[in-house]
Protein backbone atom coordinates (compact mmCIF):
# COMPACT_ATOMS: atom_id res chain seq x y z
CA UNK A 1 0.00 0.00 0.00
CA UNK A 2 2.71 2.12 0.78
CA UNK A 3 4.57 1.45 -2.49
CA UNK A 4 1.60 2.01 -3.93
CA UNK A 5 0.84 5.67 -2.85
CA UNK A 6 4.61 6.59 -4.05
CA UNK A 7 4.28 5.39 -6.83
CA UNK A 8 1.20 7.81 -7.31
CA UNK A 9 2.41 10.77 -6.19
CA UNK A 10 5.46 10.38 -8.23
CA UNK A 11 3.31 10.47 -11.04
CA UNK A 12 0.92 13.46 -9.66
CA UNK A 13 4.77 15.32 -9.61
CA UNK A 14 5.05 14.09 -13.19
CA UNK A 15 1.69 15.25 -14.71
CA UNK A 16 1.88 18.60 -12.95
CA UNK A 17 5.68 19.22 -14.09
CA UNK A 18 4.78 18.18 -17.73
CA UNK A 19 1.72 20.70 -17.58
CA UNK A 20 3.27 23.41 -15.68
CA UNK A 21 6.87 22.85 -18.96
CA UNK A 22 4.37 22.86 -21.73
CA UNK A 23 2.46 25.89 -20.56
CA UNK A 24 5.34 27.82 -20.04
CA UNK A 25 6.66 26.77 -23.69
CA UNK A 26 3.20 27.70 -24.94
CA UNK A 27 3.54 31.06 -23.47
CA UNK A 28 7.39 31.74 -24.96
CA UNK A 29 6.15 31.04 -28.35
CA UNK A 30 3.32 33.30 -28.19
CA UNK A 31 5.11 36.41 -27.10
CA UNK A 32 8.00 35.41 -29.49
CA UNK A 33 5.31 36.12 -32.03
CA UNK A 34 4.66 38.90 -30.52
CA UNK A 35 7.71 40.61 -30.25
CA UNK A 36 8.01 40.61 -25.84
CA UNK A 37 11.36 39.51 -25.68
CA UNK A 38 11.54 40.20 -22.14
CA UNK A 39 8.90 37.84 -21.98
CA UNK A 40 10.42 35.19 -23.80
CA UNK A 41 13.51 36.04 -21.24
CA UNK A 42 11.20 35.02 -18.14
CA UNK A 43 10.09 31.83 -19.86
CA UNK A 44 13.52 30.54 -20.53
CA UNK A 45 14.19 31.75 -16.55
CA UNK A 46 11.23 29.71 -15.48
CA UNK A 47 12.39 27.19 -17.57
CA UNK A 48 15.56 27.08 -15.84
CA UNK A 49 14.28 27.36 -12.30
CA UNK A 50 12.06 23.90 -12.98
CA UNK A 51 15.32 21.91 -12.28
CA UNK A 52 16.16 23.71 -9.03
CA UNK A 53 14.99 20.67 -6.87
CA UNK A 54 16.74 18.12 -9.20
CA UNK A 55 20.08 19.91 -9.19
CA UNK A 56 19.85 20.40 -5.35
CA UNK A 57 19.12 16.79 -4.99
CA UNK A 58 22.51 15.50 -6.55
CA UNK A 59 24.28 18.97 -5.44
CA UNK A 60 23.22 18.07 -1.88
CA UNK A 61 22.64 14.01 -1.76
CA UNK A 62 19.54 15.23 -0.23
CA UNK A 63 15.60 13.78 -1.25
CA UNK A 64 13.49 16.38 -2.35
CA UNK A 65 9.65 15.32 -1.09
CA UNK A 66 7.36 15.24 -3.77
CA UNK A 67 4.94 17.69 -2.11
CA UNK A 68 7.83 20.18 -1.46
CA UNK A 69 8.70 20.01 -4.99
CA UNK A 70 5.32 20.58 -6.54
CA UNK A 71 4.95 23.43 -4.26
CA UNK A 72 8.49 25.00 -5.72
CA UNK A 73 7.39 24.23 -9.11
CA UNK A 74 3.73 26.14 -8.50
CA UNK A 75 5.60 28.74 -6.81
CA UNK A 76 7.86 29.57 -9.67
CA UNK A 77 4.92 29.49 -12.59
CA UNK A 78 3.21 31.56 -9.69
CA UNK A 79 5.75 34.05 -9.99
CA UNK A 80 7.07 34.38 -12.91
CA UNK A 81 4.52 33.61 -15.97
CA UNK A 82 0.99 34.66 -13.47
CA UNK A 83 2.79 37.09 -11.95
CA UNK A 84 4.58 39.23 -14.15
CA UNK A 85 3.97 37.99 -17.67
CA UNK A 86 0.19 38.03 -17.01
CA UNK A 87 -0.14 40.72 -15.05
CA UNK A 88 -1.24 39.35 -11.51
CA UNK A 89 0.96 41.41 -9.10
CA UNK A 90 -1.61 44.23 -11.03
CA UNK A 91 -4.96 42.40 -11.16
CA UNK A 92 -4.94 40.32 -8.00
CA UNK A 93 -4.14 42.77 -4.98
CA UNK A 94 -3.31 39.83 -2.85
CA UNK A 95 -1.27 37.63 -5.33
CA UNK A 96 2.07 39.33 -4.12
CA UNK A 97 1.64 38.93 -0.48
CA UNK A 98 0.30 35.30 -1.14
CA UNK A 99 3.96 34.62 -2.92
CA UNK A 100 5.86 36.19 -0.15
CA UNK A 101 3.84 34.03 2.69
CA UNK A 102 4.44 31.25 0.73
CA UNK A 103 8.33 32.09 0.38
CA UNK A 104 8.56 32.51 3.89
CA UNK A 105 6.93 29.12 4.78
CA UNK A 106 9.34 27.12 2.23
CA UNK A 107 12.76 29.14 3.44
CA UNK A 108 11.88 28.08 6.49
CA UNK A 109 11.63 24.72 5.62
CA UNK A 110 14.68 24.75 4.02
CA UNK A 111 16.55 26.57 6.54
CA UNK A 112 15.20 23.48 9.41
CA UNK A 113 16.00 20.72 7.30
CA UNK A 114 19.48 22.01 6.70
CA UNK A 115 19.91 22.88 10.69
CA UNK A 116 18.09 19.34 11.39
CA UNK A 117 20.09 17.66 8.94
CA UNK A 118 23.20 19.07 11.01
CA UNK A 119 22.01 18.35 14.00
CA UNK A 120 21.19 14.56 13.40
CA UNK A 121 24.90 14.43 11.55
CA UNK A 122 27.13 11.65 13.17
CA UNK A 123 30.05 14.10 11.92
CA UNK A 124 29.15 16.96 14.31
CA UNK A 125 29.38 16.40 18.20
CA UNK A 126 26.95 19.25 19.03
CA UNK A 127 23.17 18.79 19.70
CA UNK A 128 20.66 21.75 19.41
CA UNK A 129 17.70 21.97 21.24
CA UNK A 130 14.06 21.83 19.42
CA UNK A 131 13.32 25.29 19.80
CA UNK A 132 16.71 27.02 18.65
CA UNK A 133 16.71 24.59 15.36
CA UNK A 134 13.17 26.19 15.11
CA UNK A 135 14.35 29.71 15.48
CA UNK A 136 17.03 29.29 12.94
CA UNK A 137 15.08 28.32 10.44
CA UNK A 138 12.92 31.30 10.86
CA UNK A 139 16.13 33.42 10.68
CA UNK A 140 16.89 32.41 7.54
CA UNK A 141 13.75 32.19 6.07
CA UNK A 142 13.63 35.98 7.23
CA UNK A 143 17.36 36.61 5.81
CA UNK A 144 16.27 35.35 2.34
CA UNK A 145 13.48 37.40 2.45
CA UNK A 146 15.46 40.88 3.51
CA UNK A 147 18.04 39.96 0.64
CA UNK A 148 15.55 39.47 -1.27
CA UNK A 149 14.08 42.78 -0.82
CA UNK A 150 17.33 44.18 -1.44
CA UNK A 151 17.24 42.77 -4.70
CA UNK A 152 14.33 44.44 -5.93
CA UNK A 153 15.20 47.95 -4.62
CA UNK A 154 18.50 47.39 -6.34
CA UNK A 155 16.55 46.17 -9.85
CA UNK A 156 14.21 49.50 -9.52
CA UNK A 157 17.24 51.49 -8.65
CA UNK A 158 19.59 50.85 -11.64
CA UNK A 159 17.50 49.39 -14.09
CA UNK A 160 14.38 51.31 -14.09
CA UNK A 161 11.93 48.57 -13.35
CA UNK A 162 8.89 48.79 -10.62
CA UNK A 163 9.72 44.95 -8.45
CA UNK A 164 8.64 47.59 -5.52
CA UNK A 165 5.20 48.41 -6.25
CA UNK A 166 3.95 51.42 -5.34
CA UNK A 167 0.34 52.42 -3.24
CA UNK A 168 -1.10 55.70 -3.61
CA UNK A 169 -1.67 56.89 -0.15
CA UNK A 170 -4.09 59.96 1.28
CA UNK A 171 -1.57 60.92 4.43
CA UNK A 172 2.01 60.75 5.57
CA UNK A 173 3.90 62.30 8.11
CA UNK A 174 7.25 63.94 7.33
CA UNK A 175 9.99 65.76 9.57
CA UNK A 176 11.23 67.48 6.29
CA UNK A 177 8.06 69.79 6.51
CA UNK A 178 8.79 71.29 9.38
CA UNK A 179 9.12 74.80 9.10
CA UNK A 180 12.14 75.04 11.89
CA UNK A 181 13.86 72.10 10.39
CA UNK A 182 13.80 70.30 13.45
CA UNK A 183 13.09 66.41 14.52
CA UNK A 184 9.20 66.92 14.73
CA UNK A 185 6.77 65.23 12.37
CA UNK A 186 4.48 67.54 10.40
CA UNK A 187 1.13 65.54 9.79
CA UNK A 188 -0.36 65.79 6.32
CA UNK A 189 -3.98 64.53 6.31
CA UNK A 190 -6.68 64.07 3.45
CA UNK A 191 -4.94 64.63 0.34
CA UNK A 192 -6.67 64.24 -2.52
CA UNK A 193 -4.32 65.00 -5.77
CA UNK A 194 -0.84 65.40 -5.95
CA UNK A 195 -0.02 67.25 -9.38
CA UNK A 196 3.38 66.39 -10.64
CA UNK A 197 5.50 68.85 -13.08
CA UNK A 198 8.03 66.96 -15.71
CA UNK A 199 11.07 67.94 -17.14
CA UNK A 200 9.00 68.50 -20.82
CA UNK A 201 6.30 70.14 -19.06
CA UNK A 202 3.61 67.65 -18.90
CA UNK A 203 1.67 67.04 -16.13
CA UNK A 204 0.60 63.60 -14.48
CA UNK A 205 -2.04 64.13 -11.47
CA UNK A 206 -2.49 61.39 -8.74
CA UNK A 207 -5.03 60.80 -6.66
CA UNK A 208 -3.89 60.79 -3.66
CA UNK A 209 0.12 60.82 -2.23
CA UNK A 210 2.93 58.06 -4.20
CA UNK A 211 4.22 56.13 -1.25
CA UNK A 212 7.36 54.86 -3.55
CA UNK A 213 7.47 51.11 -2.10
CA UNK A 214 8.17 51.61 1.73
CA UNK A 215 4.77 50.25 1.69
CA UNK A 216 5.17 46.96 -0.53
CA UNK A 217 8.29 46.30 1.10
CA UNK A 218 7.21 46.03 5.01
CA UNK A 219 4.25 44.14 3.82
CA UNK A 220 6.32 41.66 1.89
CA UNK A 221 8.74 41.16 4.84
CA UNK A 222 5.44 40.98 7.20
CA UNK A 223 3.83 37.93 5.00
CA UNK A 224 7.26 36.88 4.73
CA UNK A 225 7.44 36.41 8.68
CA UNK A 226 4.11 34.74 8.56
CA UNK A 227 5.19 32.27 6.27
CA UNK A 228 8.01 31.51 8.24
CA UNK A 229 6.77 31.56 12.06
CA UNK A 230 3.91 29.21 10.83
CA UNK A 231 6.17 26.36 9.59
CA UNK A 232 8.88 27.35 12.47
CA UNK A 233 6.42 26.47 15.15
CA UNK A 234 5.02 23.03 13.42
CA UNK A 235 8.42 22.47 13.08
CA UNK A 236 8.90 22.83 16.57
CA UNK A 237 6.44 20.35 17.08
CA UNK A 238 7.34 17.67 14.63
CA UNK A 239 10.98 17.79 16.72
CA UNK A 240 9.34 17.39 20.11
CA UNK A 241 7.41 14.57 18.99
CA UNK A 242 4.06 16.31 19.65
CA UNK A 243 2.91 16.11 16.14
CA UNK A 244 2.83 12.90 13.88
CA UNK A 245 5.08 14.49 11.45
CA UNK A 246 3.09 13.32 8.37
CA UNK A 247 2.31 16.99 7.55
CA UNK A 248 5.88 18.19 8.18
CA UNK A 249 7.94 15.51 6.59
CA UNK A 250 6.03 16.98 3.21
CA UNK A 251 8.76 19.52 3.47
CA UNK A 252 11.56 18.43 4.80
CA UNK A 253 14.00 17.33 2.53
CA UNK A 254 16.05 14.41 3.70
CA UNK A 255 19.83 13.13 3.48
CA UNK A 256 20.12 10.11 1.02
CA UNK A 257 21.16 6.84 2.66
CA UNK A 258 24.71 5.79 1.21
CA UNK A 259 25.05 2.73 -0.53
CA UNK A 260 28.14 0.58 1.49
């Protein structure tokens, strides 16, 4: 029986990998027709990022779950061919927080089977308690996500692109308006337009204040956190023995036994 249900959710893996390849291929050749190279770009990225869990597997010696590699797979299409080819970050208000919860949960994941994997390693003489291996893997879930972060302020910054979205906003508080220049917050409430002036004399008219992705970018580490406390704590859990595991083993990828 057991045999049996591996044996079918190897081939769940394989059904969604060869629909998830064949869309994206789908996709390339339609915006190669049409010209959206950069699309074509992301396609051949996505491509690319498919064999992530296969390369880490014989990089690592480590066993991938099936589960945990579906979800990387769905992540990835998530991202990059819903996301930015069809416009979802835009249409879906939630779609971007979703990813970055979802992020969050899998870094930390990663980050506890690596510290786990250490921990249970006959070639270390240390043993770390339930709850630190828990708290590690939120730290780097979280680290991935700051650098992450970093990334797209550094993409918007030299290349002109908008990773950071942007919210238009109808207050702010600023110490630059204060009229004595000192450290006191001037509050600006109910705005309604902001009017702005370019160099060639048009004019583009907001409504409302451009809050240019401070925003985005505390929400993103926020879900981010979620993501990661949620599967830090079950974690916890699965190492105390309070949980069955079944759940958390989904995730957790595992050392390969050596042949002798």
């Amino acid at each position: 029986m057991k045999s049996r249900n591996v044996w079918a959710s190897k081939l769940r893996g394989s059904v969604i990998y060869i629909f998830l390849v064949v869309s994206v291929v789908l996709v390339m050749i339609t915006r190669f027709f049409r010209e959206d190279y950069y699309a074509v770009f992301l396609c051949l990225l996505t491509l690319g990022l498919f064999h992530i869990p296969v390369i880490v597997e014989h990089t690592l010696n480590l066993t991938i779950p099936q589960p945990l590699e579906i979800v990387v797979l769905l992540f990835i299409f998530a991202s990059e061919i819903l996301g930015e080819i069809a416009s979802f970050y835009t249409y879906i208000p939630w779609w971007d927080s979703m990813l970055h919860a979802v992020n969050g949960f899998l870094m930390a994941s990663i980050g506890f089977a690596l510290i786990d994997l250490l921990n249970n390693s006959p070639r270390f003489h240390f043993s770390l308690s339930p709850v630190f291996v828990a708290f590690v893997a939120f730290c780097f879930s979280m680290t991935v996500g700051v650098i992450w972060e970093f990334f797209e302020f550094g993409m918007d910054m030299f290349t002109g692109s908008d990773m950071q979205k942007d919210y238009v906003i109808d207050h702010f508080s600023s110490v630059l308006l204060h009229p004595e220049g000192v450290n006191d917050p001037v509050r600006i409430d109910g705005i309604e337009k902001t009017a702005l002036t370019l160099s060639d004399g048009r004019q583009v008219v907001l409504e409302g204040y451009l809050d240019v992705g401070i925003i985005d970018t505390m929400k993103d580490l926020l879900v981010n956190c979620v993501g990661a406390l949620i599967f830090s704590f079950v974690g916890d859990l699965y190492i105390l023995g309070r949980s069955r595991g079944s759940f958390v083993k989904k995730f957790i990828p595992q050392m390969k036994k050596r042949n002798r």
